[in-house]
PDB file of N, CA and C in Angstrom:
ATOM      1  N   UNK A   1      -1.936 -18.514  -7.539  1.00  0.00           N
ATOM      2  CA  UNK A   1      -1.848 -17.143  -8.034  1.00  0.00           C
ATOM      3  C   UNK A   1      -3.183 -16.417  -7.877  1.00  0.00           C
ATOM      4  N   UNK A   2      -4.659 -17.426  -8.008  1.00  0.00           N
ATOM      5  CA  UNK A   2      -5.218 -16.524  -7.739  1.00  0.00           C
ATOM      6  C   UNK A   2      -5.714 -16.097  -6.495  1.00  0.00           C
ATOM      7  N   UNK A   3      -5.204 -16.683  -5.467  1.00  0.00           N
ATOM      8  CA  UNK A   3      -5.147 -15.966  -4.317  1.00  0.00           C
ATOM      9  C   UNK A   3      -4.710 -14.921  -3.892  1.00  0.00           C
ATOM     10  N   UNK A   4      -3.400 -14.850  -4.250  1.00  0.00           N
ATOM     11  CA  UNK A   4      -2.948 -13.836  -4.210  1.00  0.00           C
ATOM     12  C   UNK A   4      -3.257 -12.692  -4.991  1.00  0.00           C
ATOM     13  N   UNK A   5      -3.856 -12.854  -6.234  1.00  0.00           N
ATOM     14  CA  UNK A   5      -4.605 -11.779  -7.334  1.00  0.00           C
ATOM     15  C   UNK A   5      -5.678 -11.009  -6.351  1.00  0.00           C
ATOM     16  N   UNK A   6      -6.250 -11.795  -5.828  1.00  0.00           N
ATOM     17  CA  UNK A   6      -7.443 -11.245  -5.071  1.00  0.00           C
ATOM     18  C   UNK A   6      -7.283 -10.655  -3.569  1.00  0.00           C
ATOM     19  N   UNK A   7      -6.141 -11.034  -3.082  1.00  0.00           N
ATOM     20  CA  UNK A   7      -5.734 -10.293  -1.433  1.00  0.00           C
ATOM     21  C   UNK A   7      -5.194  -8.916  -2.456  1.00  0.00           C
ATOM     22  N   UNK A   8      -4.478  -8.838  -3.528  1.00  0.00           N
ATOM     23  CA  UNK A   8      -4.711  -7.599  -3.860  1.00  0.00           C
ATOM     24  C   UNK A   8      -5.364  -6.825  -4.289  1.00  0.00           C
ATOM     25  N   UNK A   9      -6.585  -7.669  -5.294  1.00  0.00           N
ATOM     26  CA  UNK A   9      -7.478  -6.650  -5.789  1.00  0.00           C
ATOM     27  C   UNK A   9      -8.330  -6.304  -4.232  1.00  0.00           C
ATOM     28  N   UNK A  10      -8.446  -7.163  -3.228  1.00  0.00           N
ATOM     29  CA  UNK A  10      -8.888  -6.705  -2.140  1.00  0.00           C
ATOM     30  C   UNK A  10      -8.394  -5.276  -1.368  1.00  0.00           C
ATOM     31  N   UNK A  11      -7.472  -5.214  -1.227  1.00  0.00           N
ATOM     32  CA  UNK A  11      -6.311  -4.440  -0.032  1.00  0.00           C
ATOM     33  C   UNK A  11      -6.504  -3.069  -1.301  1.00  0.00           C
ATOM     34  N   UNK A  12      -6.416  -3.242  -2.919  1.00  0.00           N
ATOM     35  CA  UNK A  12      -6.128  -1.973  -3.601  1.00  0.00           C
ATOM     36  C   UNK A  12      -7.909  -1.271  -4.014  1.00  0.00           C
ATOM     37  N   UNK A  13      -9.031  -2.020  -3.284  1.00  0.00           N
ATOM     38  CA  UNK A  13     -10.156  -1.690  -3.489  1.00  0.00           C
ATOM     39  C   UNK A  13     -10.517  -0.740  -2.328  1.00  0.00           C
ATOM     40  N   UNK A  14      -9.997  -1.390  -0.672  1.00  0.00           N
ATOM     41  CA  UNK A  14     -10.386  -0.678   0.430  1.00  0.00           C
ATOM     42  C   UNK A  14      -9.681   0.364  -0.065  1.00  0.00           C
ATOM     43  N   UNK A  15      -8.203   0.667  -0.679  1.00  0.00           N
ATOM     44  CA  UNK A  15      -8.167   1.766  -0.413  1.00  0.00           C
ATOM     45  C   UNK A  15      -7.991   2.907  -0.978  1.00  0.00           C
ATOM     46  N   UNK A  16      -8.774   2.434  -2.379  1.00  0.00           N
ATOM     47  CA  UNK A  16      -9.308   3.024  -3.389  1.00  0.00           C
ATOM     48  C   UNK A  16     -10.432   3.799  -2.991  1.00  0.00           C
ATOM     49  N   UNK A  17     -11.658   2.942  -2.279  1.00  0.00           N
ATOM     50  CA  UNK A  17     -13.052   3.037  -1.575  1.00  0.00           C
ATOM     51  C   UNK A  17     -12.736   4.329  -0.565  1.00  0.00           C
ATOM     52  N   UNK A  18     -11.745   4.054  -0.042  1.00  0.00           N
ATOM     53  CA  UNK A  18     -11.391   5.003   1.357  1.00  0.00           C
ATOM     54  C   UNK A  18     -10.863   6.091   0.835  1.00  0.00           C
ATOM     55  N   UNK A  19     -10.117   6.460  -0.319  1.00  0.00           N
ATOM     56  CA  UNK A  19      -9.359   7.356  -0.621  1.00  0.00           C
ATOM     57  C   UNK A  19     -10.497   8.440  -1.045  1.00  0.00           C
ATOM     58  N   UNK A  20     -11.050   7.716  -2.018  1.00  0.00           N
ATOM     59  CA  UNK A  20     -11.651   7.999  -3.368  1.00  0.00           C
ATOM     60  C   UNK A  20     -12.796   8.986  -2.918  1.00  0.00           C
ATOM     61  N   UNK A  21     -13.708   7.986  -1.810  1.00  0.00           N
ATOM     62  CA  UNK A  21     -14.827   8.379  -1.327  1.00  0.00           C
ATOM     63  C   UNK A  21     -14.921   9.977  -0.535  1.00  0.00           C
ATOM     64  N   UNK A  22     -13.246   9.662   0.506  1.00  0.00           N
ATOM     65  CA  UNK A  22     -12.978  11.036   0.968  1.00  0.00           C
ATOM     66  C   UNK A  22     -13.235  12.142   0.023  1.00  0.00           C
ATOM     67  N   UNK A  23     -12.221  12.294  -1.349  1.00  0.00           N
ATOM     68  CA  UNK A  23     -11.939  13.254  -1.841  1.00  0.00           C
ATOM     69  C   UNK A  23     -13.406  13.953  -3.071  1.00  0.00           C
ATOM     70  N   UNK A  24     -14.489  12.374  -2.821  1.00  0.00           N
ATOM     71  CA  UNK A  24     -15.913  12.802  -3.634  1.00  0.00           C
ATOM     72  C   UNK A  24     -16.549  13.465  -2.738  1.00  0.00           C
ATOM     73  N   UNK A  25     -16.398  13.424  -1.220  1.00  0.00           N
ATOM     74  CA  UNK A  25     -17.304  14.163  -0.394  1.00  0.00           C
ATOM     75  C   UNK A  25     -16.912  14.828   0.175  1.00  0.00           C
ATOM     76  N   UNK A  26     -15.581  15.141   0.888  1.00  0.00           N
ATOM     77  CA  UNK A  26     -15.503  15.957   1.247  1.00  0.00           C
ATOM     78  C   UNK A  26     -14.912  17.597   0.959  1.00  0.00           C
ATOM     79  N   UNK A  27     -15.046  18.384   1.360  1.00  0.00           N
ATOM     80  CA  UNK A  27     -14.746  19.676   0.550  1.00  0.00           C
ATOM     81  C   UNK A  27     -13.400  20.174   0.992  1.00  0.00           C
ATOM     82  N   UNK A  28     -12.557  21.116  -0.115  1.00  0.00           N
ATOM     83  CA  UNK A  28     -11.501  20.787  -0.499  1.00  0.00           C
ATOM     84  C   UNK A  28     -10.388  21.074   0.515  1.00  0.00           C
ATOM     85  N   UNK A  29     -10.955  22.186   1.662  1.00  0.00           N
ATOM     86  CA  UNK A  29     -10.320  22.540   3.022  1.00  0.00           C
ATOM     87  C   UNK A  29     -10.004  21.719   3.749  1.00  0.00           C
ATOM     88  N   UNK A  30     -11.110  20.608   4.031  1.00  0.00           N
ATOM     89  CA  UNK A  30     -11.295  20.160   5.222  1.00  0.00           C
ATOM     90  C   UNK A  30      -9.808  19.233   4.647  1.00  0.00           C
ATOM     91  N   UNK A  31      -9.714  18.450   2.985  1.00  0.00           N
ATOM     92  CA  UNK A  31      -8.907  17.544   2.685  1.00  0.00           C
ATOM     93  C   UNK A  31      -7.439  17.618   2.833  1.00  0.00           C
ATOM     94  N   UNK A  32      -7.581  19.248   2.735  1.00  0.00           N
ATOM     95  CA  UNK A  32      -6.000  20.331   2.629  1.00  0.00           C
ATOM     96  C   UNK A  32      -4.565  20.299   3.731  1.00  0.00           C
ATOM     97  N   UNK A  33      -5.261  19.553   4.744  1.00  0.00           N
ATOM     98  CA  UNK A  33      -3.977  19.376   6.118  1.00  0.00           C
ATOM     99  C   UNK A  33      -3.442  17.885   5.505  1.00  0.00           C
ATOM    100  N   UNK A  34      -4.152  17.113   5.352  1.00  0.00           N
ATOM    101  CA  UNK A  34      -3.707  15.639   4.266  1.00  0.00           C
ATOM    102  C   UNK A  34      -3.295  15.730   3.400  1.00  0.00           C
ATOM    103  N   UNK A  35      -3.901  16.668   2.137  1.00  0.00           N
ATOM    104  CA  UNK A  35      -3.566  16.632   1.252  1.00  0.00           C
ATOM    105  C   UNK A  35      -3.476  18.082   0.118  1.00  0.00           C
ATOM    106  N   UNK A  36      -1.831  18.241   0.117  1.00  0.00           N
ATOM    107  CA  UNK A  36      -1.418  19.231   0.089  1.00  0.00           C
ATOM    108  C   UNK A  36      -2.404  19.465  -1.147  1.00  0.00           C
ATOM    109  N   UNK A  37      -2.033  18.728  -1.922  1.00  0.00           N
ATOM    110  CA  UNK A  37      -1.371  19.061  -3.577  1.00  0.00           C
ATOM    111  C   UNK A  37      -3.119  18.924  -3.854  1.00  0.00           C
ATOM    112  N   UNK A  38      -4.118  19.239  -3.321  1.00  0.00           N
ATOM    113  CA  UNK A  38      -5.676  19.862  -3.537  1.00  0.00           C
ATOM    114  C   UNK A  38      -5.149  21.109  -3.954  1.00  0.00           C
ATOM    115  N   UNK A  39      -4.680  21.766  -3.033  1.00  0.00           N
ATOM    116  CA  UNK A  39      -4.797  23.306  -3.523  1.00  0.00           C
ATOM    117  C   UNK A  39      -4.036  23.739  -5.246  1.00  0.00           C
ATOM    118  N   UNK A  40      -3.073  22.727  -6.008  1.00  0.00           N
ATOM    119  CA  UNK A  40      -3.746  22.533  -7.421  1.00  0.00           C
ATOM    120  C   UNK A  40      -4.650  22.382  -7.931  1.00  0.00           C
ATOM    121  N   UNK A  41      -5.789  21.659  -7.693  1.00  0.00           N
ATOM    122  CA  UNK A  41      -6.882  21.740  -8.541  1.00  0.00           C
ATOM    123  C   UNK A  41      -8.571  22.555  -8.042  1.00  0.00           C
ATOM    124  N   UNK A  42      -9.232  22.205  -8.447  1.00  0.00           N
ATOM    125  CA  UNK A  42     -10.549  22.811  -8.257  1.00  0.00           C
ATOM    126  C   UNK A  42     -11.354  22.017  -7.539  1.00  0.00           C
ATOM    127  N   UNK A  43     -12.275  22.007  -7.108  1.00  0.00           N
ATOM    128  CA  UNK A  43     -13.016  21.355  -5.772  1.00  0.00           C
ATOM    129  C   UNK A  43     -13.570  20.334  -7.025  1.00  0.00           C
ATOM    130  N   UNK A  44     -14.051  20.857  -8.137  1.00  0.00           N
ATOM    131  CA  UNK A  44     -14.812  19.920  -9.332  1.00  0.00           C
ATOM    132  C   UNK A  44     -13.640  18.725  -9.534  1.00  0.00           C
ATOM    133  N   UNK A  45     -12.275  18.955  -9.847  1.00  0.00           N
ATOM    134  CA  UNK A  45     -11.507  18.355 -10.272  1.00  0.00           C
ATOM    135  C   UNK A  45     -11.070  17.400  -9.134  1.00  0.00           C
ATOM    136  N   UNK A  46     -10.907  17.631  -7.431  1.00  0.00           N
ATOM    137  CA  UNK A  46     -10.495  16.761  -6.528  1.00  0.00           C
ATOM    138  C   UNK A  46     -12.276  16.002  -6.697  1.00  0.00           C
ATOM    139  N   UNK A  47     -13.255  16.517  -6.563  1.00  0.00           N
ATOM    140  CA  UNK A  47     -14.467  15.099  -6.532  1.00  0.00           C
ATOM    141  C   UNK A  47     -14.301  14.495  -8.050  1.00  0.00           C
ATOM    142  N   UNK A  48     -13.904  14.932  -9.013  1.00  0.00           N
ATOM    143  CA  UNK A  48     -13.919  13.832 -10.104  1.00  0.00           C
ATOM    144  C   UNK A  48     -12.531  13.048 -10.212  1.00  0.00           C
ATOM    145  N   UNK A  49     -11.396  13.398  -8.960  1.00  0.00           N
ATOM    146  CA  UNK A  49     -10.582  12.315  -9.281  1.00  0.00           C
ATOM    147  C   UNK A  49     -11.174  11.186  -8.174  1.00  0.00           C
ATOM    148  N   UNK A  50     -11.956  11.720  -7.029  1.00  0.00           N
ATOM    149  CA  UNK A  50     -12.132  10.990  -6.145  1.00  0.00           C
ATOM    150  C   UNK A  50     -13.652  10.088  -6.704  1.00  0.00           C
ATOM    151  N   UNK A  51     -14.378  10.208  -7.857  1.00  0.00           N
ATOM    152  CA  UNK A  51     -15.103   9.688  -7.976  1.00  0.00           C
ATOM    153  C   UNK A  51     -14.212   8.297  -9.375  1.00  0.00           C
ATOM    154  N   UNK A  52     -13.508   8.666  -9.915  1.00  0.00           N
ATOM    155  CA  UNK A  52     -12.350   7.413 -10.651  1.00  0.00           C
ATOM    156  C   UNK A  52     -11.805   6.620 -10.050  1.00  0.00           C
ATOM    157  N   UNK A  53     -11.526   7.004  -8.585  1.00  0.00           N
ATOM    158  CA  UNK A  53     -10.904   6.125  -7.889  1.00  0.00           C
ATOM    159  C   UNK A  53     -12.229   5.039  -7.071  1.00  0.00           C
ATOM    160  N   UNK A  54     -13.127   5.524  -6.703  1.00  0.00           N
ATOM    161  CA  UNK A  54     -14.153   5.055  -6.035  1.00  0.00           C
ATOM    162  C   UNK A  54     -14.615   3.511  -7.197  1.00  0.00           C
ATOM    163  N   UNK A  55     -14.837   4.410  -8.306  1.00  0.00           N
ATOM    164  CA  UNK A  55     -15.394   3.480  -9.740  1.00  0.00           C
ATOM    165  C   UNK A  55     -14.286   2.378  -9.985  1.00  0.00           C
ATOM    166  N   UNK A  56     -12.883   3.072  -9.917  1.00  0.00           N
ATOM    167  CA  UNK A  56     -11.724   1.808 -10.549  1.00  0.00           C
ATOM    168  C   UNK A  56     -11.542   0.991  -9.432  1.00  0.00           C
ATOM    169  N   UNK A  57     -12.312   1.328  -7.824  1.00  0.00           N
ATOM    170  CA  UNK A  57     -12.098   0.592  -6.669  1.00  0.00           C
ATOM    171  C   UNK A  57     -13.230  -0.708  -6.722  1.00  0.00           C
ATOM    172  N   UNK A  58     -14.637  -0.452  -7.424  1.00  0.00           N
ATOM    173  CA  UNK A  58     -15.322  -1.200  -7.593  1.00  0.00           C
ATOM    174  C   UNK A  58     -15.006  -2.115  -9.030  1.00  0.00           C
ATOM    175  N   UNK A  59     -14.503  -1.613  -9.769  1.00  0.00           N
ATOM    176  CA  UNK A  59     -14.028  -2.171 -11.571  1.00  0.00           C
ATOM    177  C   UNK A  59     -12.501  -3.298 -10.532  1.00  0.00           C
ATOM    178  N   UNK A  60     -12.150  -3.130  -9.577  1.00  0.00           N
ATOM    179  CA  UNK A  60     -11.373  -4.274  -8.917  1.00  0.00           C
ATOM    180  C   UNK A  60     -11.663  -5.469  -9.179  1.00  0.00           C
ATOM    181  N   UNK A  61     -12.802  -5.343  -8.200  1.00  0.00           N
ATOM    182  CA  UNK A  61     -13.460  -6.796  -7.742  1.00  0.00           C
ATOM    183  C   UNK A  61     -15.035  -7.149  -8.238  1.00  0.00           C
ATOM    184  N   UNK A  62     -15.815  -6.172  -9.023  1.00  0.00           N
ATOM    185  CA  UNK A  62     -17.103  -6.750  -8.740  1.00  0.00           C
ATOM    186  C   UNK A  62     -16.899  -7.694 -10.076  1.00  0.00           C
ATOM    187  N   UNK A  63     -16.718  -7.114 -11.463  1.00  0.00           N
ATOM    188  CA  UNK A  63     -16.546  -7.988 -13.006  1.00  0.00           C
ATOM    189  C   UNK A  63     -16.261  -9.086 -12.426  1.00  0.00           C
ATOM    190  N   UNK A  64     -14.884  -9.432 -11.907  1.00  0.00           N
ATOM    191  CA  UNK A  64     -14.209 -10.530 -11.557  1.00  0.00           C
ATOM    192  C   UNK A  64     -14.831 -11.693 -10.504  1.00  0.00           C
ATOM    193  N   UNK A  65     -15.407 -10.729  -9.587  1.00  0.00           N
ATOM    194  CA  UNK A  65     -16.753 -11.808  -8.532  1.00  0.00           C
ATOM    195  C   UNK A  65     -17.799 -12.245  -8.820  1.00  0.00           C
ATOM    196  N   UNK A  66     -18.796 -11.875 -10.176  1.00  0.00           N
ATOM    197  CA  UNK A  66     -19.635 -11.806 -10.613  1.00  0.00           C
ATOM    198  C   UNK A  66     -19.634 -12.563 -11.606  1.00  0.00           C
ATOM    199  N   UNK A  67     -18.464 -12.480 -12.516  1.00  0.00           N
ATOM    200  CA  UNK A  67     -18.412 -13.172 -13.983  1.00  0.00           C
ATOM    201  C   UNK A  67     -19.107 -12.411 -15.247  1.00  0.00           C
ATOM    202  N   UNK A  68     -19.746 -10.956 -14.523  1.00  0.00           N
ATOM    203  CA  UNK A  68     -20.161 -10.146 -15.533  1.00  0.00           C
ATOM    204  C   UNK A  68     -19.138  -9.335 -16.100  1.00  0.00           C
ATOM    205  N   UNK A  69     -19.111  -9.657 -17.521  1.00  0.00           N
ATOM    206  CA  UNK A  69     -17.881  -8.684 -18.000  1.00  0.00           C
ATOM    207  C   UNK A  69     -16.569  -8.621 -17.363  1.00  0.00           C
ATOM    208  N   UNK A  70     -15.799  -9.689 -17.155  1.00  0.00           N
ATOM    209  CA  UNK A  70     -14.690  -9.789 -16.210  1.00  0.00           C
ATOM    210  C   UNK A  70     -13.700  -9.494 -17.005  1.00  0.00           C
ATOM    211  N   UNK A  71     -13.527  -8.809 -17.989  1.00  0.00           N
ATOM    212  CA  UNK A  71     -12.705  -8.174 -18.594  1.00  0.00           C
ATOM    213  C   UNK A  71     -12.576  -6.672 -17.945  1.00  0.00           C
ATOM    214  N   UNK A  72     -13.623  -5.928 -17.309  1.00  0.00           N
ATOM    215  CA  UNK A  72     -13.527  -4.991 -17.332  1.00  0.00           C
ATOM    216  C   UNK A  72     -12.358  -4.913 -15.500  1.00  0.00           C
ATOM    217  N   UNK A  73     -12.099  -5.829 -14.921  1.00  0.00           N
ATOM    218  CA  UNK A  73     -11.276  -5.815 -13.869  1.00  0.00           C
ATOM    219  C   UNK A  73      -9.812  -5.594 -14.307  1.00  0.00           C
ATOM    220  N   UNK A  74      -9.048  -6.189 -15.006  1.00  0.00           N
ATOM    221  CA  UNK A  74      -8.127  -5.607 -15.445  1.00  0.00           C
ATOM    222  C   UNK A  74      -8.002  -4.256 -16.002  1.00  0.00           C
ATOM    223  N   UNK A  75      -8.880  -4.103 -16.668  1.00  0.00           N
ATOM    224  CA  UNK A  75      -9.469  -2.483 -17.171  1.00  0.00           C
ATOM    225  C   UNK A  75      -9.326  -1.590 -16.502  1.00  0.00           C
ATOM    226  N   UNK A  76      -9.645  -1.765 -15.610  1.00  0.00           N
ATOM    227  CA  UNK A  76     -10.129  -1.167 -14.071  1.00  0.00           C
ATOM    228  C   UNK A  76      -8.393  -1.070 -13.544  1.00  0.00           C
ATOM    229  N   UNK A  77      -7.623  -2.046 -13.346  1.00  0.00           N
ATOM    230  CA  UNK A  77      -6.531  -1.767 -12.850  1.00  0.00           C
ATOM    231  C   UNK A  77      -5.424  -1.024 -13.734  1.00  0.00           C
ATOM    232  N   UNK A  78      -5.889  -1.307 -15.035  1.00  0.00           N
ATOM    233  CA  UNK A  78      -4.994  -0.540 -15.733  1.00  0.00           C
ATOM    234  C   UNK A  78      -5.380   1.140 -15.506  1.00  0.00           C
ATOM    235  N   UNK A  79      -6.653   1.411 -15.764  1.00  0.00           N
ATOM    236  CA  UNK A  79      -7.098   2.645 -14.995  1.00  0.00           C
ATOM    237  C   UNK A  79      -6.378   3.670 -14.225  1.00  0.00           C
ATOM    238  N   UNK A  80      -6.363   2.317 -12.934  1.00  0.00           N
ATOM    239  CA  UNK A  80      -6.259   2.993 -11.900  1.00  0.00           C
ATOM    240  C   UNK A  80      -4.147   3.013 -12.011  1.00  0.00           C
ATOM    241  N   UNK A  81      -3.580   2.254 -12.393  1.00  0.00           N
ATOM    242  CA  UNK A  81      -2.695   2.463 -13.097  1.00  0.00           C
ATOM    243  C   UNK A  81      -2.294   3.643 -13.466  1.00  0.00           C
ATOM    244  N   UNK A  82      -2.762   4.056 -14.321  1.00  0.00           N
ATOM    245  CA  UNK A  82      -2.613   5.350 -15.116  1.00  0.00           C
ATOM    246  C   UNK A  82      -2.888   6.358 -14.152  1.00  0.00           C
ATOM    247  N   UNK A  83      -4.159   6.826 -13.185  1.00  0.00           N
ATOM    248  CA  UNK A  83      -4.274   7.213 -12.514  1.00  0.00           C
ATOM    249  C   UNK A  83      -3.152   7.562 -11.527  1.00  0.00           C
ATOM    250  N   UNK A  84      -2.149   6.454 -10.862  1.00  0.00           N
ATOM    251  CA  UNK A  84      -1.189   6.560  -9.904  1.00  0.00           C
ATOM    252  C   UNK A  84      -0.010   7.240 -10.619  1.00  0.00           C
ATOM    253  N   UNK A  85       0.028   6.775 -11.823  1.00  0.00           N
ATOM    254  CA  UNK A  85       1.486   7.503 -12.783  1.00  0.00           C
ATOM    255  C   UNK A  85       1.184   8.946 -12.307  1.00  0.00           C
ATOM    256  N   UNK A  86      -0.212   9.656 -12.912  1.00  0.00           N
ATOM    257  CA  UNK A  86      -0.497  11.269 -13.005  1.00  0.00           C
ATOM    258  C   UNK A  86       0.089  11.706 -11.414  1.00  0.00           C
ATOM    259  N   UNK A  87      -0.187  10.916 -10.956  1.00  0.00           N
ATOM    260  CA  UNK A  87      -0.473  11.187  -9.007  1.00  0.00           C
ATOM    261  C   UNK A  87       1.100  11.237  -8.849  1.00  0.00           C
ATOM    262  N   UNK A  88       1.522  10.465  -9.082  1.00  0.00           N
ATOM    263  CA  UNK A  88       3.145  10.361  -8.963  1.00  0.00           C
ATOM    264  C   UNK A  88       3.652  11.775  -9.236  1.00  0.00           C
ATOM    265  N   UNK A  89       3.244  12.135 -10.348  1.00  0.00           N
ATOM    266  CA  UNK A  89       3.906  13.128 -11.227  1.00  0.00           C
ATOM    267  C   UNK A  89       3.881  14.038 -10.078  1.00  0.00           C
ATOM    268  N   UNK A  90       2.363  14.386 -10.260  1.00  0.00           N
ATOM    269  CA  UNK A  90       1.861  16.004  -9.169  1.00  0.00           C
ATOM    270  C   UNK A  90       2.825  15.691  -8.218  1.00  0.00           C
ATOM    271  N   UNK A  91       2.774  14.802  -7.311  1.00  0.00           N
ATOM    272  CA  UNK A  91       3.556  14.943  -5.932  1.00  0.00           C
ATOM    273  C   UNK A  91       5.214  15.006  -6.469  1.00  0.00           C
ATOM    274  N   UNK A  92       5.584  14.559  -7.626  1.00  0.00           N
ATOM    275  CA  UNK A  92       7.164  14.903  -7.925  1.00  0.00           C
ATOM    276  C   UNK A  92       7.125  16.441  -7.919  1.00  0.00           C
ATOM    277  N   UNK A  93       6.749  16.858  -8.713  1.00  0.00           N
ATOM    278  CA  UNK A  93       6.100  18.148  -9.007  1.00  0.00           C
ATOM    279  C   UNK A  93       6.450  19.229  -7.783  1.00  0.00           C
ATOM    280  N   UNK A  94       5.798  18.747  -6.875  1.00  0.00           N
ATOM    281  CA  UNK A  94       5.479  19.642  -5.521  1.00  0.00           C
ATOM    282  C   UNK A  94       6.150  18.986  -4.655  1.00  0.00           C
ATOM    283  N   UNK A  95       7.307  17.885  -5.186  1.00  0.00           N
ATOM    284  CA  UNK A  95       8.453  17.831  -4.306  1.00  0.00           C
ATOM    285  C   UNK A  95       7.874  17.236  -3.053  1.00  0.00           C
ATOM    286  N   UNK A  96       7.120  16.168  -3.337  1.00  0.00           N
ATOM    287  CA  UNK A  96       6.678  15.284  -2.069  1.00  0.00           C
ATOM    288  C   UNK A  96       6.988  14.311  -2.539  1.00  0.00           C
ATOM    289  N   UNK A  97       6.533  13.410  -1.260  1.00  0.00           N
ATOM    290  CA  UNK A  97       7.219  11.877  -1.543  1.00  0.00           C
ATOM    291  C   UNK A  97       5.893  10.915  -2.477  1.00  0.00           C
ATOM    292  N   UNK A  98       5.867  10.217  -3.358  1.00  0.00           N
ATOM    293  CA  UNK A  98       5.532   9.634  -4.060  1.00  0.00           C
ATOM    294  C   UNK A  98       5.295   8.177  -3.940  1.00  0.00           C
ATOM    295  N   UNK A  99       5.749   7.913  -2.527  1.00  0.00           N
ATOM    296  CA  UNK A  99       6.472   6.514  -2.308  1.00  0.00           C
ATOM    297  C   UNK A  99       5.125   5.055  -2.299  1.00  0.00           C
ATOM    298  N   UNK A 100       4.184   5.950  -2.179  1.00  0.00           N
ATOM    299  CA  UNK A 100       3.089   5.266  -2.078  1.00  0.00           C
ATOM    300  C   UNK A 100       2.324   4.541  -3.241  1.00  0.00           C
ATOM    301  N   UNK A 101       2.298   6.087  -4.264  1.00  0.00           N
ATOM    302  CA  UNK A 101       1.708   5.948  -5.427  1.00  0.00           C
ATOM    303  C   UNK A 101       2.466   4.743  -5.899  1.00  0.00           C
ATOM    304  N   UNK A 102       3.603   4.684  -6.029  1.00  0.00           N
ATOM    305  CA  UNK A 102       4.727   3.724  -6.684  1.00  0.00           C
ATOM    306  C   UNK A 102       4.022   2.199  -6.407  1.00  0.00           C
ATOM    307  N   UNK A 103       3.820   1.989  -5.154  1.00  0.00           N
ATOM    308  CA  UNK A 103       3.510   0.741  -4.337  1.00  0.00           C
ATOM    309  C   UNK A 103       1.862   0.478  -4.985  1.00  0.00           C
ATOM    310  N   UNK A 104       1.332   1.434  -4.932  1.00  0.00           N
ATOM    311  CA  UNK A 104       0.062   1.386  -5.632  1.00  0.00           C
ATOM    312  C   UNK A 104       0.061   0.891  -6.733  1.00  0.00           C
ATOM    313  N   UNK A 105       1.223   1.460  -7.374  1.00  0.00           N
ATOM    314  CA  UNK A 105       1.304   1.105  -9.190  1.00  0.00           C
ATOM    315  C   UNK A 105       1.656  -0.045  -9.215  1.00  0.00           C
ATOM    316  N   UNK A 106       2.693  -0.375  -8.650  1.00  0.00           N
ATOM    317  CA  UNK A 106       3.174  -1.833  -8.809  1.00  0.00           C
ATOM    318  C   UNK A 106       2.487  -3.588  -8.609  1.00  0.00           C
ATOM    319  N   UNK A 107       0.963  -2.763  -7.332  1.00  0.00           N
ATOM    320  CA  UNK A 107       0.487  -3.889  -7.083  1.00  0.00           C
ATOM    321  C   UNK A 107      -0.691  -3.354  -8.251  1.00  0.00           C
ATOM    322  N   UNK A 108      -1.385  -2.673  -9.213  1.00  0.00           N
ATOM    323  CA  UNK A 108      -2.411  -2.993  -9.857  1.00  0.00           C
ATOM    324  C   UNK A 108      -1.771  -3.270 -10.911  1.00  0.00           C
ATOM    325  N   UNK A 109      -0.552  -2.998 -11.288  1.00  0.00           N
ATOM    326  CA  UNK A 109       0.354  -3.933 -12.450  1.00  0.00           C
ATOM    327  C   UNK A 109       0.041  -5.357 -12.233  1.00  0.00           C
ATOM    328  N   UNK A 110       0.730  -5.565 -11.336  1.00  0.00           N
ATOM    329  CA  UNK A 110       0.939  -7.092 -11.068  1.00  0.00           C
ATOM    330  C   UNK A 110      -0.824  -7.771 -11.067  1.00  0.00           C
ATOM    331  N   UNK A 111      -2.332  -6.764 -10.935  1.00  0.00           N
ATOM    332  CA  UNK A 111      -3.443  -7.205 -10.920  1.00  0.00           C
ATOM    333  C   UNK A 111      -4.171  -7.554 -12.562  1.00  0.00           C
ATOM    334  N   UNK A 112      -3.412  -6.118 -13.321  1.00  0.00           N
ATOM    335  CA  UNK A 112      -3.930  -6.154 -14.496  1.00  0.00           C
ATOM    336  C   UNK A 112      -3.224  -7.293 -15.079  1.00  0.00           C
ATOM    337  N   UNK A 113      -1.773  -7.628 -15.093  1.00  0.00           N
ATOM    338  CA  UNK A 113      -1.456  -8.825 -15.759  1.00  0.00           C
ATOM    339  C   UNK A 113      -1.552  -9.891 -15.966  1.00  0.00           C
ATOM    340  N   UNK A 114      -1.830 -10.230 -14.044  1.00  0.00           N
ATOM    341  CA  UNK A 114      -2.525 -11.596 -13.595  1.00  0.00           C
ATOM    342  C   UNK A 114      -3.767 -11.798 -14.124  1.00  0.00           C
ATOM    343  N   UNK A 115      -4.826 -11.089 -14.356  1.00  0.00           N
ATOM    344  CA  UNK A 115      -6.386 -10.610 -14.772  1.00  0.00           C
ATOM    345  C   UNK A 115      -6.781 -10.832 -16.051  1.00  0.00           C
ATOM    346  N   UNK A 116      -5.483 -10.705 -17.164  1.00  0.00           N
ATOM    347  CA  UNK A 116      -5.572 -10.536 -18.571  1.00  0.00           C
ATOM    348  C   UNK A 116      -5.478 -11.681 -19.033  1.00  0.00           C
TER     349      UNK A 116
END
């Protein structure tokens, strides 16, 4: 099991790292052909979701590799958890597909439980 705990906290960190990082740096136009549902929020509000995701991408794997505070990895997935519910919503919302977030949710479920 814990192999498999960790090919996911792996796979849900890259693309946490990748998501996250985009939406902390880059500005909110350039994100807007990808990603519709920016033009809801404020350029402040897309870099501070993209800086939660960056943080709950590192709260994955480092507690848990380290042995420092390895409580805070489940933490971290529950987080990011919560995070994918909101995300879900917006894209129900604006009548897009969601299908991802779901897959997202389901594998940091299955991280926070294994973790706890």
């Amino acid at each position: 099991m814990n192999v498999v705990l960790w090919v996911l906290q792996a796979l849900l960190a890259v693309a946490f790292l990748f998501g996250g990082f985009m939406k902390a740096t880059q500005p909110k136009e350039k994100l807007q052909p990808r990603m519709g549902w920016v033009d809801d929020f404020s350029q402040q509000q897309v870099r501070a979701i993209g800086v939660v995701e960056v943080l709950g991408a590192l709260g994955l794997v480092l507690p848990w590799a380290t042995g420092i505070a390895p409580i805070l990895t489940p933490l971290a997935a529950v987080g990011l958890g919560i995070t994918m519910i909101v995300a879900a919503q917006v894209h129900r919302r604006r009548k897009e597909s969601f299908a991802v977030n779901l897959v997202l949710l389901a594998m940091v479920v299955i991280v926070a439980v294994g973790r706890f």
